[in-house]
N, C-alpha and C. Protein backbone atom coordinates (compact mmCIF):
# COMPACT_ATOMS: atom_id res chain seq x y z
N UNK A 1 137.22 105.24 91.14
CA UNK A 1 135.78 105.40 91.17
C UNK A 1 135.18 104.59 90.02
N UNK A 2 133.79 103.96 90.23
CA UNK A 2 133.52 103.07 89.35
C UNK A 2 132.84 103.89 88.54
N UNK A 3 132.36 103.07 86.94
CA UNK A 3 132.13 104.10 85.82
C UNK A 3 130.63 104.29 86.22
N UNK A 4 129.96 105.08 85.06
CA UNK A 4 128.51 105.62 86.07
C UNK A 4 127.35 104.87 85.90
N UNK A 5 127.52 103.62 84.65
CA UNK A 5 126.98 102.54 84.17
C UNK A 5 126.36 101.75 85.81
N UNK A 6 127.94 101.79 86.39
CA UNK A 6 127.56 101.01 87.79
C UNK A 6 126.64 101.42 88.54
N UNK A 7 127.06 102.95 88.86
CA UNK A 7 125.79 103.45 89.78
C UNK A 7 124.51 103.67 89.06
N UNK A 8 124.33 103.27 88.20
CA UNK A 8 122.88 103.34 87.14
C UNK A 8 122.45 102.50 87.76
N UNK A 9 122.95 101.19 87.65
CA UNK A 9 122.75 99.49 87.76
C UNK A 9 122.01 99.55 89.70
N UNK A 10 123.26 99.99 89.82
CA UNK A 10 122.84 100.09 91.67
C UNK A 10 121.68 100.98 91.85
N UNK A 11 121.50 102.11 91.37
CA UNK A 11 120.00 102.65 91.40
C UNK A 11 118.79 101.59 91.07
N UNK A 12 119.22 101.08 89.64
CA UNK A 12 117.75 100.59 89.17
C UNK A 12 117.75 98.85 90.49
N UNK A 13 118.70 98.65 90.74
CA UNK A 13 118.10 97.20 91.84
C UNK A 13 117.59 97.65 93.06
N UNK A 14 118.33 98.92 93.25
CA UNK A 14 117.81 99.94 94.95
C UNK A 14 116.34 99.66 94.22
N UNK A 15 116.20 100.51 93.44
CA UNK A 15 114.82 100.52 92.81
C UNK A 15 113.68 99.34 93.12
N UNK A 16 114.47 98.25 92.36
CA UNK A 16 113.42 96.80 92.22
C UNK A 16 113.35 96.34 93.73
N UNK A 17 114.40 96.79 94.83
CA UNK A 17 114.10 96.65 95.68
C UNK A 17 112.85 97.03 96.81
N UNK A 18 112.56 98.24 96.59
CA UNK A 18 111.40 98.57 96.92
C UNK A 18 109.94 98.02 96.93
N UNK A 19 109.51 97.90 95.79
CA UNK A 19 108.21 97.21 95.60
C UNK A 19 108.75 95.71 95.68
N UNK A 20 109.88 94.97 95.72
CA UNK A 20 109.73 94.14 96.06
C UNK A 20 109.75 93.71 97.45
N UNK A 21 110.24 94.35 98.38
CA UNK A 21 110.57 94.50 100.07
C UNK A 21 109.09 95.11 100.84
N UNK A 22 107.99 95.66 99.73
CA UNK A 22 106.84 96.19 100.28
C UNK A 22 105.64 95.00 99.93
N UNK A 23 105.89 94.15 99.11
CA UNK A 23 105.28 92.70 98.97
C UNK A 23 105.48 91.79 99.52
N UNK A 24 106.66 91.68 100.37
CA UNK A 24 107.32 90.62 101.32
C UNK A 24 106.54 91.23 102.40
N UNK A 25 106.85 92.16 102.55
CA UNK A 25 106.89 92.88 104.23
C UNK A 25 105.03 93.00 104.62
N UNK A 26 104.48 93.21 103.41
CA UNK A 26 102.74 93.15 103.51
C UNK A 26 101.83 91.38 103.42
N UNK A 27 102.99 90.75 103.41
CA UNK A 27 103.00 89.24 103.28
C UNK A 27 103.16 89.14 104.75
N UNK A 28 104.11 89.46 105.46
CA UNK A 28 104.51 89.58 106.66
C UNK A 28 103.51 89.55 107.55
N UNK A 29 103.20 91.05 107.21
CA UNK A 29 101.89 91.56 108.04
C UNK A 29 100.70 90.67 108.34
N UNK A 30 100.33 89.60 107.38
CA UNK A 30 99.52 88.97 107.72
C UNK A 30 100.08 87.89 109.08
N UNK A 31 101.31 87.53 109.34
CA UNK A 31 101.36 87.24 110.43
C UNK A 31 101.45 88.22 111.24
N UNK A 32 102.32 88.93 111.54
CA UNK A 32 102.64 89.93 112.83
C UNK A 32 101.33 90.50 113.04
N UNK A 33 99.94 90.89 112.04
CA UNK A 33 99.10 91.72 112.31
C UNK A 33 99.37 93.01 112.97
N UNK A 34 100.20 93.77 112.43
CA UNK A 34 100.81 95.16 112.82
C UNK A 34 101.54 95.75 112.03
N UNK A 35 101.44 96.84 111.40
CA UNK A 35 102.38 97.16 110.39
C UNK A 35 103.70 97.81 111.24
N UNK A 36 103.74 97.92 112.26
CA UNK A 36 104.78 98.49 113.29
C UNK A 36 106.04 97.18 113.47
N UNK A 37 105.57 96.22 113.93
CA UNK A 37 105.56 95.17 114.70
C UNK A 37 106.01 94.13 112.92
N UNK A 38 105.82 94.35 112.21
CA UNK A 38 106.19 93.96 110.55
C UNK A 38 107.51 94.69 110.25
N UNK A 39 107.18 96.03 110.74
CA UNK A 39 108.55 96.68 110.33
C UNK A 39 109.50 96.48 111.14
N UNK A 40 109.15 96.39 112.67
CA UNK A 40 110.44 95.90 113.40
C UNK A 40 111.39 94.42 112.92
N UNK A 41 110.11 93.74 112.57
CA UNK A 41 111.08 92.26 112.13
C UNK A 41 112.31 92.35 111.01
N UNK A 42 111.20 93.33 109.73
CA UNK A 42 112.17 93.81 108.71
C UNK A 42 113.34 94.38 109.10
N UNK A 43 113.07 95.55 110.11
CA UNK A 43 114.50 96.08 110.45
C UNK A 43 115.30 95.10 111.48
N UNK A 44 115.08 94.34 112.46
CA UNK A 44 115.83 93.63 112.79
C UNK A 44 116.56 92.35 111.62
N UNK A 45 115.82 92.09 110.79
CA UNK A 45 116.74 91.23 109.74
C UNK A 45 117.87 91.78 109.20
N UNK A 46 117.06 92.93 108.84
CA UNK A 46 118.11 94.20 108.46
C UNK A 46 119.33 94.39 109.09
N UNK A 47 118.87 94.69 110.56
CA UNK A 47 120.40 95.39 111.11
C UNK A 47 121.19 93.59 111.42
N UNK A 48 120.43 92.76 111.26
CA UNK A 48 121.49 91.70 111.89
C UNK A 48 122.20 91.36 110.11
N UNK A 49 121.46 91.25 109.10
CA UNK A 49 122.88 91.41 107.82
C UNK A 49 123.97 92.26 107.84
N UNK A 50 123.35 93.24 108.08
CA UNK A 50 124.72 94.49 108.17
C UNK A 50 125.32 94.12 109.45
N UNK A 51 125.30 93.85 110.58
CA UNK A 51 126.41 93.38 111.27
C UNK A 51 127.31 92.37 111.19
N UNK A 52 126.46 91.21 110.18
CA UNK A 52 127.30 89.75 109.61
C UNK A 52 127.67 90.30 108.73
N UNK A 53 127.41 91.47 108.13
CA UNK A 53 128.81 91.87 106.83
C UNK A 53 129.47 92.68 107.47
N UNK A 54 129.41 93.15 108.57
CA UNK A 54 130.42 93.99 108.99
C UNK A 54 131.28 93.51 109.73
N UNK A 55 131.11 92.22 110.06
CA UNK A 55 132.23 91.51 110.58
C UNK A 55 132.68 90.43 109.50
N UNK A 56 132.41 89.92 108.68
CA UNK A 56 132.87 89.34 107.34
C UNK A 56 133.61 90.37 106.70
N UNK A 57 134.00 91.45 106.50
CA UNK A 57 134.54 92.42 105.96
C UNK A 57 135.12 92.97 106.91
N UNK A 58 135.05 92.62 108.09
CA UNK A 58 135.89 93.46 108.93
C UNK A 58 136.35 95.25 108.63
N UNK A 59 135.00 95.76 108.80
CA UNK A 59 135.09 97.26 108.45
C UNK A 59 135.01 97.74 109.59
N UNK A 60 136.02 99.20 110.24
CA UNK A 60 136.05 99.12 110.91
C UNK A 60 134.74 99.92 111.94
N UNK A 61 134.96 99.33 112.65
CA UNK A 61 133.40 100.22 113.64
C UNK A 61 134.44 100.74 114.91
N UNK A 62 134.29 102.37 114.14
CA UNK A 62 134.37 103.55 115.39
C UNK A 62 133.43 104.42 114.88
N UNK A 63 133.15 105.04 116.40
CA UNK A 63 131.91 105.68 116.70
C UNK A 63 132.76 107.67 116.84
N UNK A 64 133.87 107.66 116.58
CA UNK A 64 134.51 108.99 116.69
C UNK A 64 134.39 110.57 116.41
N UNK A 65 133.62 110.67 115.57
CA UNK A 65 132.78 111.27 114.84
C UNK A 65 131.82 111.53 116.05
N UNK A 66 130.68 110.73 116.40
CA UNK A 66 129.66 111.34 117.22
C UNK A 66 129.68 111.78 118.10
N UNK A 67 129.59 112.77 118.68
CA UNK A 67 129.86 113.68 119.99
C UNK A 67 128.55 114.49 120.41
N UNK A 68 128.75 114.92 121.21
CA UNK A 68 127.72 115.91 121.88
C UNK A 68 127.13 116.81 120.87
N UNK A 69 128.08 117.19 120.03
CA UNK A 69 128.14 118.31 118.93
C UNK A 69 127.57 117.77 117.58
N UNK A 70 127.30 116.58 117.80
CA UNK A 70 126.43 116.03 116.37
C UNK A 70 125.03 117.03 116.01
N UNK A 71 124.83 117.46 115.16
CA UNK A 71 123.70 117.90 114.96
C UNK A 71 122.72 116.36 115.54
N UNK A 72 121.17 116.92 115.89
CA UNK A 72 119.98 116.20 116.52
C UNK A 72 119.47 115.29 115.13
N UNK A 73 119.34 115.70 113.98
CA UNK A 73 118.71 115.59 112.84
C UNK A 73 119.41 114.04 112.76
N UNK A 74 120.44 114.06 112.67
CA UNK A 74 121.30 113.10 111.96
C UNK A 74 120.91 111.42 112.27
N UNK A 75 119.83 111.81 113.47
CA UNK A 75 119.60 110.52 113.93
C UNK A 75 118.01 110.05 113.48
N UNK A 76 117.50 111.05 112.42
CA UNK A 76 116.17 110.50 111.89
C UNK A 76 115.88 109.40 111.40
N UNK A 77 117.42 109.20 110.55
CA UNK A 77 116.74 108.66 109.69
C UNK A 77 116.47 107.11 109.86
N UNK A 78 116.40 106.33 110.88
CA UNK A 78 116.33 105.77 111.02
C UNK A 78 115.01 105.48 111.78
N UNK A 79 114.89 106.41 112.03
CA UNK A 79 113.08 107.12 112.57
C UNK A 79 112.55 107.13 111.09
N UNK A 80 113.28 107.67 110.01
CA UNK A 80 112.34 107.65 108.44
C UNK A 80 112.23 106.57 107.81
N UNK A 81 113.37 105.87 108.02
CA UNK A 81 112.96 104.36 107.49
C UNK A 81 112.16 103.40 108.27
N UNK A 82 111.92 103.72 109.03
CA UNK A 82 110.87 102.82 110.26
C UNK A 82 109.36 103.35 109.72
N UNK A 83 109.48 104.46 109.56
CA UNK A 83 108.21 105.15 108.85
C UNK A 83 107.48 104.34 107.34
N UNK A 84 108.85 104.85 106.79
CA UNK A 84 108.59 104.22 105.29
C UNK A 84 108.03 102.62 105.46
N UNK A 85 109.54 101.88 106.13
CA UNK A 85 108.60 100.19 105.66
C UNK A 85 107.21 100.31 106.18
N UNK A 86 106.93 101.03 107.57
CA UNK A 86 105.97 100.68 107.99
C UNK A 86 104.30 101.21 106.94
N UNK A 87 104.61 102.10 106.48
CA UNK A 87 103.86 102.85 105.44
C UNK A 87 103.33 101.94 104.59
N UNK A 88 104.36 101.39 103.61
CA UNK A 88 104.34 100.34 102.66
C UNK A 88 104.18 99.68 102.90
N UNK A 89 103.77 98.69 103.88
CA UNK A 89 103.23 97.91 104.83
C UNK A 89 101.67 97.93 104.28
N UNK A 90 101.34 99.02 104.87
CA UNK A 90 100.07 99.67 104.68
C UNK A 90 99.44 99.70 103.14
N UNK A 91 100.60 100.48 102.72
CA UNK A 91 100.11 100.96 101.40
C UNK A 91 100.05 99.73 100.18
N UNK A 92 101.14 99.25 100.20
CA UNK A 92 101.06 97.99 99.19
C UNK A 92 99.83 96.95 98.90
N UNK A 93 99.21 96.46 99.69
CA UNK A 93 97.71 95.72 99.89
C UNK A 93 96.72 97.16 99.10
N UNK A 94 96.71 98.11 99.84
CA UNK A 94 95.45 98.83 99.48
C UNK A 94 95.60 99.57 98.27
N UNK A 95 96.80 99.90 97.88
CA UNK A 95 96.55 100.54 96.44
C UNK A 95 97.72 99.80 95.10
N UNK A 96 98.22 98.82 95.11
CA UNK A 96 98.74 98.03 94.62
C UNK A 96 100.41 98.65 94.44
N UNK A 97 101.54 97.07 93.77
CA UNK A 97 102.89 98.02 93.80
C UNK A 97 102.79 99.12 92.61
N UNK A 98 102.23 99.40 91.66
CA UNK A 98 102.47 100.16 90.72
C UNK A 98 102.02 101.62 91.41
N UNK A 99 100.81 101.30 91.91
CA UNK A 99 100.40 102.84 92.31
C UNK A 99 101.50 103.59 93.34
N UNK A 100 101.67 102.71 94.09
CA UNK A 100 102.35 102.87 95.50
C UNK A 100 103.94 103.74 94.90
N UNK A 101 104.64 102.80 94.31
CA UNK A 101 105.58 102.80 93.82
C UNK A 101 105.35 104.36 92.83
N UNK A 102 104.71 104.78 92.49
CA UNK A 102 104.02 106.01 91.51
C UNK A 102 104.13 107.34 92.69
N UNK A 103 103.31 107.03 93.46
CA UNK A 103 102.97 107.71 94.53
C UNK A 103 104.21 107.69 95.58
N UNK A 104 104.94 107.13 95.57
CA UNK A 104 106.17 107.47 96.76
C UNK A 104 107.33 108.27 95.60
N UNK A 105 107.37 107.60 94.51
CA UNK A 105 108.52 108.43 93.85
C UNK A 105 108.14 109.72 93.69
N UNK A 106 106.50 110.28 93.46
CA UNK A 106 106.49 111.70 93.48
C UNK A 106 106.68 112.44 94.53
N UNK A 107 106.33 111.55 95.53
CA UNK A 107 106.73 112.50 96.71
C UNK A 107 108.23 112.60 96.57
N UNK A 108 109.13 111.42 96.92
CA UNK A 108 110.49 111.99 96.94
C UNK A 108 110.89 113.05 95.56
N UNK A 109 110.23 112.83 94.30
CA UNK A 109 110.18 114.08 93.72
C UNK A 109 110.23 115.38 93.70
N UNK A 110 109.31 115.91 94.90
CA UNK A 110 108.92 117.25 95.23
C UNK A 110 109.74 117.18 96.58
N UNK A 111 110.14 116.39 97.19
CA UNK A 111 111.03 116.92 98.44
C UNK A 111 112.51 116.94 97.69
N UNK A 112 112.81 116.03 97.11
CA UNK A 112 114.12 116.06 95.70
C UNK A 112 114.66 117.67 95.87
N UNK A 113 113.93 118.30 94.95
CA UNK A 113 113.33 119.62 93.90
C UNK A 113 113.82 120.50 95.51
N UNK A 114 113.08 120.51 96.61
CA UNK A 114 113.39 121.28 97.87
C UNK A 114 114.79 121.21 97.85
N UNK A 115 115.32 119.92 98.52
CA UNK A 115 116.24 119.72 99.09
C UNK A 115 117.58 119.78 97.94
N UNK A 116 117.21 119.76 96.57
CA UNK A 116 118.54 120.37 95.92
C UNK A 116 118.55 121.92 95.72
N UNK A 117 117.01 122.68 95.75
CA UNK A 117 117.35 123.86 95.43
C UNK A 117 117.62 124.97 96.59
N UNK A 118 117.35 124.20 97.45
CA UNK A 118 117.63 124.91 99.11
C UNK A 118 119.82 124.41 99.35
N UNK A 119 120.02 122.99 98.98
CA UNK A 119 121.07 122.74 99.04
C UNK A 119 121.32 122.01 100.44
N UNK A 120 120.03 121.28 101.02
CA UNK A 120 119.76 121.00 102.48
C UNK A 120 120.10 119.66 102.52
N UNK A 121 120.76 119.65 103.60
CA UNK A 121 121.01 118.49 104.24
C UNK A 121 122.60 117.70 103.45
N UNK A 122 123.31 118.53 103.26
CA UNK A 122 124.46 118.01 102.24
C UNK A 122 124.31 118.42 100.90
N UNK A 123 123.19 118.73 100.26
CA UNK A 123 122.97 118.24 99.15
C UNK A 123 124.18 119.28 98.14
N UNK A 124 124.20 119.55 97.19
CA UNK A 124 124.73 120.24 96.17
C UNK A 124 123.13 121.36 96.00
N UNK A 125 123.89 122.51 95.76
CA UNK A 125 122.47 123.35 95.50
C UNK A 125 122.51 123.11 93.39
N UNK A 126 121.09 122.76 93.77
CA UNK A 126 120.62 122.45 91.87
C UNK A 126 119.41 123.65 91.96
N UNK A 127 119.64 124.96 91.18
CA UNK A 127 118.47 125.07 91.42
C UNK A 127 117.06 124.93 90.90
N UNK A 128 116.10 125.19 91.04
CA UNK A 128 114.81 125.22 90.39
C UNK A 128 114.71 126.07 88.79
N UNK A 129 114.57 125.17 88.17
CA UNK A 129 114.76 125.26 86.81
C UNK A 129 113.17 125.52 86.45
N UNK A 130 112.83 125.90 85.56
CA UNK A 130 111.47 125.30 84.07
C UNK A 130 111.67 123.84 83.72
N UNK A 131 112.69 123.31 83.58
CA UNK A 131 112.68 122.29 83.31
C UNK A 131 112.87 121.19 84.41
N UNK A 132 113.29 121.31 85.43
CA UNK A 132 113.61 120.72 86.46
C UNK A 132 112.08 120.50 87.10
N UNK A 133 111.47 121.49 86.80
CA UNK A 133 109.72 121.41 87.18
C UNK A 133 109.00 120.77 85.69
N UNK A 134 109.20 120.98 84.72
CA UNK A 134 108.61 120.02 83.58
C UNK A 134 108.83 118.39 84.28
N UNK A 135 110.26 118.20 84.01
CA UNK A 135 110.23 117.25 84.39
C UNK A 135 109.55 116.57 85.90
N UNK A 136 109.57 117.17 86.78
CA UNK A 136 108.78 116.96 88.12
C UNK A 136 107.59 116.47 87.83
N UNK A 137 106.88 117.62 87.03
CA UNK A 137 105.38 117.62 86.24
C UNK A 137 105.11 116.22 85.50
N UNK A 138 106.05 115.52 84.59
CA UNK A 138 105.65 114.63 84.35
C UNK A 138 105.45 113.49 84.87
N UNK A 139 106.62 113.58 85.81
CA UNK A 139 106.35 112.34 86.56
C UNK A 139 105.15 112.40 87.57
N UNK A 140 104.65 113.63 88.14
CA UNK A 140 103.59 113.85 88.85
C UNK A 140 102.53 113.22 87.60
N UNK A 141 102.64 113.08 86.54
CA UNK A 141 101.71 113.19 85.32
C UNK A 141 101.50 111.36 85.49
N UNK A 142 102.51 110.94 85.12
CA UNK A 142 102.75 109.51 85.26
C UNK A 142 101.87 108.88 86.36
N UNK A 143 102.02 109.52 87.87
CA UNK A 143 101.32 108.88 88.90
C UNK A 143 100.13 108.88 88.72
N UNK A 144 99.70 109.76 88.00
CA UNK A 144 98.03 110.18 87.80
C UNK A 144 97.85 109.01 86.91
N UNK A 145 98.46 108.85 86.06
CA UNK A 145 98.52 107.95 84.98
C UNK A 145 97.95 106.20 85.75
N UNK A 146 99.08 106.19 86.24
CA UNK A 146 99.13 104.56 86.91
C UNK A 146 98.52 104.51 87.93
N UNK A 147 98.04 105.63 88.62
CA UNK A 147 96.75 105.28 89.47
C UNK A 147 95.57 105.21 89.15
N UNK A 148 95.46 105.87 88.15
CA UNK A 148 93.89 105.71 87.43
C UNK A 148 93.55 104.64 86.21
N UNK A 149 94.78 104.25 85.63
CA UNK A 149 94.44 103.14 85.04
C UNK A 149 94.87 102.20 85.57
């Protein structure tokens, strides 16, 4: 397992990835004129890299696992990321990347905070602390911050 330096590193580019993939993709939009129709292109670029690395790596693709018996859920999320680019689409032009970027991390903030102290969806149960909500609080504090100035 790699040391945790790494997965720091891989968070903070996931990170830079965002507001930078919501400036491309609202660049986009001015051709496609659709934030739907923007996000499909994105996700088709998308799924065609991951299939040229998945055959450059030759990883294997079985489907064995999915059965009748799959829970329904499992197939959102790809319904949530169609959501999201398409959102940021939207959102990036009208309230800039700082706000945007402010305003989406609090939300995943407060669904965060749910989904570890419920223990949903895989998660590890963390529960709801004083401090686990301080901290929530500030960063809710922060958005207020960078949206108003």
């Amino acid at each position: 397992m790699p040391p945790l330096w790494v997965y720091i590193l891989l968070a903070l580019v996931a990170g830079a990835c965002l507001p930078t993939q919501a400036g491309i993709n609202a660049q986009l939009n001015r051709w496609t004129l659709s934030p739907v129709w923007t996000a499909a292109v994105s996700f088709a670029v998308g799924t065609a890299a991951l299939i040229a690395y998945g055959l450059l790596t030759r990883g294997p693709l079985t489907f064995q696992g999915l059965s009748a018996g799959t829970p329904w859920w499992v197939w959102t999320g790809g319904f949530l990321g169609a959501f999201f680019v398409s959102a940021t689409v939207v959102l990036a032009p009208a309230l800039g990347a700082a706000a945007m970027v402010a305003l989406i991390i609090g939300g995943q903030m407060l669904v965060s905070l749910l989904l570890d102290h419920f223990g949903l969806l895989g998660y590890q149960t963390h529960p709801l602390t004083f401090w686990r909500l301080i901290g929530a609080g500030l960063i809710v504090a922060g958005v207020v911050l960078v949206r108003r100035f």
